[in-house]
N, C-alpha and C. Protein backbone atom coordinates (compact mmCIF):
# COMPACT_ATOMS: atom_id res chain seq x y z
N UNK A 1 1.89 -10.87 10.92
CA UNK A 1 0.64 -10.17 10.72
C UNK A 1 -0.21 -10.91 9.69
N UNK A 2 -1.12 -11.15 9.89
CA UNK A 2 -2.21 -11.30 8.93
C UNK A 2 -2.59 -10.77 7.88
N UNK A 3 -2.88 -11.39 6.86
CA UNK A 3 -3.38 -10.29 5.41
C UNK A 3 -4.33 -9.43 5.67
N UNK A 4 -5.18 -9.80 6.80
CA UNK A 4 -6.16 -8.92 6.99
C UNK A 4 -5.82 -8.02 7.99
N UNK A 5 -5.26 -8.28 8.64
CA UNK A 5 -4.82 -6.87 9.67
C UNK A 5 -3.76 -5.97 8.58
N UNK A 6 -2.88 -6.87 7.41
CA UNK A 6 -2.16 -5.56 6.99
C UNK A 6 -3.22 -4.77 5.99
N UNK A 7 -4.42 -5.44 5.31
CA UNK A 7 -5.09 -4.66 4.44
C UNK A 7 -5.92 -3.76 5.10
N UNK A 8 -6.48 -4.14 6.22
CA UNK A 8 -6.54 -3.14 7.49
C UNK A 8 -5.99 -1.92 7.64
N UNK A 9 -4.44 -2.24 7.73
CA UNK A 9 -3.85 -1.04 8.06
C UNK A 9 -3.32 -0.09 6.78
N UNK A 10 -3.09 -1.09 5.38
CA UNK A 10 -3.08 -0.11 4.36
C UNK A 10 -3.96 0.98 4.00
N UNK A 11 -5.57 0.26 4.47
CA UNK A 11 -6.80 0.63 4.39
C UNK A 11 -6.59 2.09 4.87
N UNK A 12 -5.93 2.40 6.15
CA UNK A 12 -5.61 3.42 7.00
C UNK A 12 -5.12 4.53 5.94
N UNK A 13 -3.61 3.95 6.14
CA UNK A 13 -2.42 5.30 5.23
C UNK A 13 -3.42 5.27 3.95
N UNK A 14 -4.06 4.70 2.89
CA UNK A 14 -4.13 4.97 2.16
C UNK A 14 -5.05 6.11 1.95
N UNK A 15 -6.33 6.17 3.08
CA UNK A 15 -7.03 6.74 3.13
C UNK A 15 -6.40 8.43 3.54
N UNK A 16 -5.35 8.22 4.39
CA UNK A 16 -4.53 9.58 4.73
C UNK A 16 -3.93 10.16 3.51
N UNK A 17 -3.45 9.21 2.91
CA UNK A 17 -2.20 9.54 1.16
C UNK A 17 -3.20 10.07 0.52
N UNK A 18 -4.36 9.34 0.16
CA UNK A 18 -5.20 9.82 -0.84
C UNK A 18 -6.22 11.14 -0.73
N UNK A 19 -6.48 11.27 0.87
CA UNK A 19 -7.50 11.81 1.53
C UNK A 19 -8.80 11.87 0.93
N UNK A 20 -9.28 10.13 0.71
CA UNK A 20 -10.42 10.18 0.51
C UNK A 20 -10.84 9.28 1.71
N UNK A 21 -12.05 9.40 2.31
CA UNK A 21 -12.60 8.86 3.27
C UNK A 21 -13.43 7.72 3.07
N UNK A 22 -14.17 7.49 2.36
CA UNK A 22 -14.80 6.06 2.06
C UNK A 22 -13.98 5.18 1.37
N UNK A 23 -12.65 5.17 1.04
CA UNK A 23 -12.18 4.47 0.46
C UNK A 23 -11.91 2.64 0.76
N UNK A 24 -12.51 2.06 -0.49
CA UNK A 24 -12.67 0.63 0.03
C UNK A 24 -11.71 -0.26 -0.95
N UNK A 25 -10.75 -1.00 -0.47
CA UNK A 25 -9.55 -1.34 -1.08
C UNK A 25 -9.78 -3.17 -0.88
N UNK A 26 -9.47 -3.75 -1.60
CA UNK A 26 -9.58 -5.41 -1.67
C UNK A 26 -8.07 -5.78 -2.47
N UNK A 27 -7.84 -6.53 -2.07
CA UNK A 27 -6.25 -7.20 -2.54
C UNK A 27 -5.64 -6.81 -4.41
N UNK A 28 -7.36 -7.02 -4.92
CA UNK A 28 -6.95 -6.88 -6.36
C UNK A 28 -7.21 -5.52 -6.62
N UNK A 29 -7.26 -4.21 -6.15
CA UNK A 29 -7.22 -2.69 -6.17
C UNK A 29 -5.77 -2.23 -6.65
N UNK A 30 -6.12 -1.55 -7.99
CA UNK A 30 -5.26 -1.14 -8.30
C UNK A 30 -5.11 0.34 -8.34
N UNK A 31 -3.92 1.03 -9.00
CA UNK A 31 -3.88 2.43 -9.00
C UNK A 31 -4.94 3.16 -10.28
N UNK A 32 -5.35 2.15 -11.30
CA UNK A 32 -6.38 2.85 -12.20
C UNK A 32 -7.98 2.87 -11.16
N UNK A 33 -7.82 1.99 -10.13
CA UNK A 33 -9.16 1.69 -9.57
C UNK A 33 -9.44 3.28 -8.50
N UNK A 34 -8.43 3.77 -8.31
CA UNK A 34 -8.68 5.06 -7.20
C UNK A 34 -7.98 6.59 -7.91
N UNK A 35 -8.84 7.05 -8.26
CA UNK A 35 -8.43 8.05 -8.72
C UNK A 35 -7.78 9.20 -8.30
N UNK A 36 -7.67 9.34 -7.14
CA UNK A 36 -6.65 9.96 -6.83
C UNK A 36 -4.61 9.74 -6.81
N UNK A 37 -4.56 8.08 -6.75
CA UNK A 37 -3.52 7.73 -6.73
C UNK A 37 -2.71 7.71 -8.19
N UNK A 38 -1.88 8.64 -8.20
CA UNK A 38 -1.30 9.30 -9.57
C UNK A 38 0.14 8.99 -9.03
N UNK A 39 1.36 9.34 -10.07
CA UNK A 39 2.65 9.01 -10.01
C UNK A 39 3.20 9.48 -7.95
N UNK A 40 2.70 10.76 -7.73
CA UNK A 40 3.38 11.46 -6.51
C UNK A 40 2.56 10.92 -5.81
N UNK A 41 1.30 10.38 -5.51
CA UNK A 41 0.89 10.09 -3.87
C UNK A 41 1.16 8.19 -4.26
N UNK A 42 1.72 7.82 -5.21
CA UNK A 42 2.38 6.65 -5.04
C UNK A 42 3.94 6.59 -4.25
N UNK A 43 4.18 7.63 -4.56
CA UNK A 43 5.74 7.99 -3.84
C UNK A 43 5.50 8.08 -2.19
N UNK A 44 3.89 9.11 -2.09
CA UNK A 44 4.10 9.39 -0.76
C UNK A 44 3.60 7.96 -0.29
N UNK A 45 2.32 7.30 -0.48
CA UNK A 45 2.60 6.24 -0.09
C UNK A 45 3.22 4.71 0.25
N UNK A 46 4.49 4.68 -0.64
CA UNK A 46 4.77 3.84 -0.31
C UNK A 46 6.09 4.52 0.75
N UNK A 47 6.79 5.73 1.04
CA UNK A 47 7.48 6.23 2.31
C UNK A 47 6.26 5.88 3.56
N UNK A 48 4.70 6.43 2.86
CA UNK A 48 4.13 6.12 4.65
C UNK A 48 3.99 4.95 4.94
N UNK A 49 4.26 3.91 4.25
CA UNK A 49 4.02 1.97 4.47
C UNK A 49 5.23 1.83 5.25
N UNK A 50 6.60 2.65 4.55
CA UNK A 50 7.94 2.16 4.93
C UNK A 50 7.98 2.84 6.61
N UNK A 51 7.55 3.77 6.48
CA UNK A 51 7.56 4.48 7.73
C UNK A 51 6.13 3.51 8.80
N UNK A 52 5.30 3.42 8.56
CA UNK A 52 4.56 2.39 9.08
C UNK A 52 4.85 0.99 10.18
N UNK A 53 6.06 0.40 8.80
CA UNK A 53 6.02 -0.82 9.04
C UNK A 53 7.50 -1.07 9.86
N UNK A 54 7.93 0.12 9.84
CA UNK A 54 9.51 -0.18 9.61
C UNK A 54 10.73 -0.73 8.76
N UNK A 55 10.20 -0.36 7.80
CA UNK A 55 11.50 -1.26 6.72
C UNK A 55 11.61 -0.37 5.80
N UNK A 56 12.59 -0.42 4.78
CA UNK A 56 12.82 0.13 3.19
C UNK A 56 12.06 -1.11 1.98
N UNK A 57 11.75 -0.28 0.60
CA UNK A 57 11.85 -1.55 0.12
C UNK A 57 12.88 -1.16 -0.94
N UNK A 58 13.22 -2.03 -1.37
CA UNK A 58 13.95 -2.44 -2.75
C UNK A 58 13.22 -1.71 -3.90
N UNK A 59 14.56 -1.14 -4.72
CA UNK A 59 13.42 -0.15 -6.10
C UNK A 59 12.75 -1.59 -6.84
N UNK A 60 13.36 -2.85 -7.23
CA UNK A 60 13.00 -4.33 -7.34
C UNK A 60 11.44 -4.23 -7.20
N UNK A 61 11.26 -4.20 -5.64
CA UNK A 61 10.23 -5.05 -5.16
C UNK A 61 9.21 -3.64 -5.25
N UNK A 62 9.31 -2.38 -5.23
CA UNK A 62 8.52 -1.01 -5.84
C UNK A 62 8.02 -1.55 -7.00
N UNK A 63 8.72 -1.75 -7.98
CA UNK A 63 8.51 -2.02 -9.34
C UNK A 63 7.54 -3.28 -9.44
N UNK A 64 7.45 -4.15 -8.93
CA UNK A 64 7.20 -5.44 -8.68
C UNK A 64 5.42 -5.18 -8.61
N UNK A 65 5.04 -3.71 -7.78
CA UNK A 65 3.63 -3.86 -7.21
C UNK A 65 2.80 -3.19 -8.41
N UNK A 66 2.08 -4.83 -8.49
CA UNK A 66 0.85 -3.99 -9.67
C UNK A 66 -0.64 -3.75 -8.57
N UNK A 67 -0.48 -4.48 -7.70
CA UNK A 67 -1.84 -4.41 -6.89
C UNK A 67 -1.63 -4.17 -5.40
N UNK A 68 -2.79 -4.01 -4.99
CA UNK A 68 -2.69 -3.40 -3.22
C UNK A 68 -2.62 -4.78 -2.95
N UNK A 69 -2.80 -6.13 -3.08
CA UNK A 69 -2.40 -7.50 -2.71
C UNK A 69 -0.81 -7.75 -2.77
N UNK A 70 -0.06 -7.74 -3.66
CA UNK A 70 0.94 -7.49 -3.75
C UNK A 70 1.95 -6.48 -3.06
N UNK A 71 1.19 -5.85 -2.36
CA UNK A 71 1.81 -4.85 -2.29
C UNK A 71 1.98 -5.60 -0.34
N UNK A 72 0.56 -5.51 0.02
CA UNK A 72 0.35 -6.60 1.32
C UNK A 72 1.29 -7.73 1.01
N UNK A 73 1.43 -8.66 0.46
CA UNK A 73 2.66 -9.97 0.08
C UNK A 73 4.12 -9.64 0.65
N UNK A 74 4.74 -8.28 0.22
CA UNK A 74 5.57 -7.56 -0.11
C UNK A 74 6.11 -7.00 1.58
N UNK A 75 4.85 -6.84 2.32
CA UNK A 75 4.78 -6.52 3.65
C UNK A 75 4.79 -7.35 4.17
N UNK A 76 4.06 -8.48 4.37
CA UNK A 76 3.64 -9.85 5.25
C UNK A 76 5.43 -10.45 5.45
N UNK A 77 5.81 -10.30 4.09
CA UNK A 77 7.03 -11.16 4.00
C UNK A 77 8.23 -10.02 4.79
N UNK A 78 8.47 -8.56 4.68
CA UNK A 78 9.08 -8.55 5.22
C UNK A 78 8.88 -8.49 7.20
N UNK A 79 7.70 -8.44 7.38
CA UNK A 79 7.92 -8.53 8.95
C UNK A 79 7.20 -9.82 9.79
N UNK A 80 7.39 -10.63 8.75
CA UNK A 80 7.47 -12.03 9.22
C UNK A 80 8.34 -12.23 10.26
C-alpha cells in the first residue's frame, strides 16, 4: 500500500473514532493537534486500524507512535 492510500484510509477510521467530520490529518498530526483524541479514543483507534488492516501491534511499536506518519510507517511495514 502506499502512504497515501494508508493516510487515506486512516483519514477514514479516524474520522469514525473521533466523529469529527472535516477532519484533515497530514503525516506530522499529532494527538495534541485534534482535540478530541484523548487517552480512550486512542485505544479505540488503534483496535479500529488493527481490525482494519488485519494485524495486532506490539505494546513496543503502540508506544513507539508519536505521529499519524508513524503510525502509517508502522502499517506500510506490516502489510508489505
Amino acid at each position: 500500500m502506499s502512504q497515501e492510500s494508508i493516510l487515506g484510509e486512516l483519514r477514514e477510521i479516524m474520522i469514525d473514532v473521533f466523529d469529527v467530520d472535516d477532519l484533515e490529518i497530514t503525516r506530522a498530526t499529532t494527538a495534541e493537534d485534534v482535540e478530541e483524541w484523548d487517552s480512550l479514543s486512542h485505544v479505540r483507534l488503534v483496535v479500529a486500524v488493527e481490525r482494519k488492516f488485519g494485524f495486532k501491534f506490539k505494546n513496543s511499536e503502540i508506544e513507539g507512535l508519536k505521529t499519524v506518519g508513524d503510525l502509517a510507517d508502522v502499517i506500510a511495514a506490516k502489510t508489505a
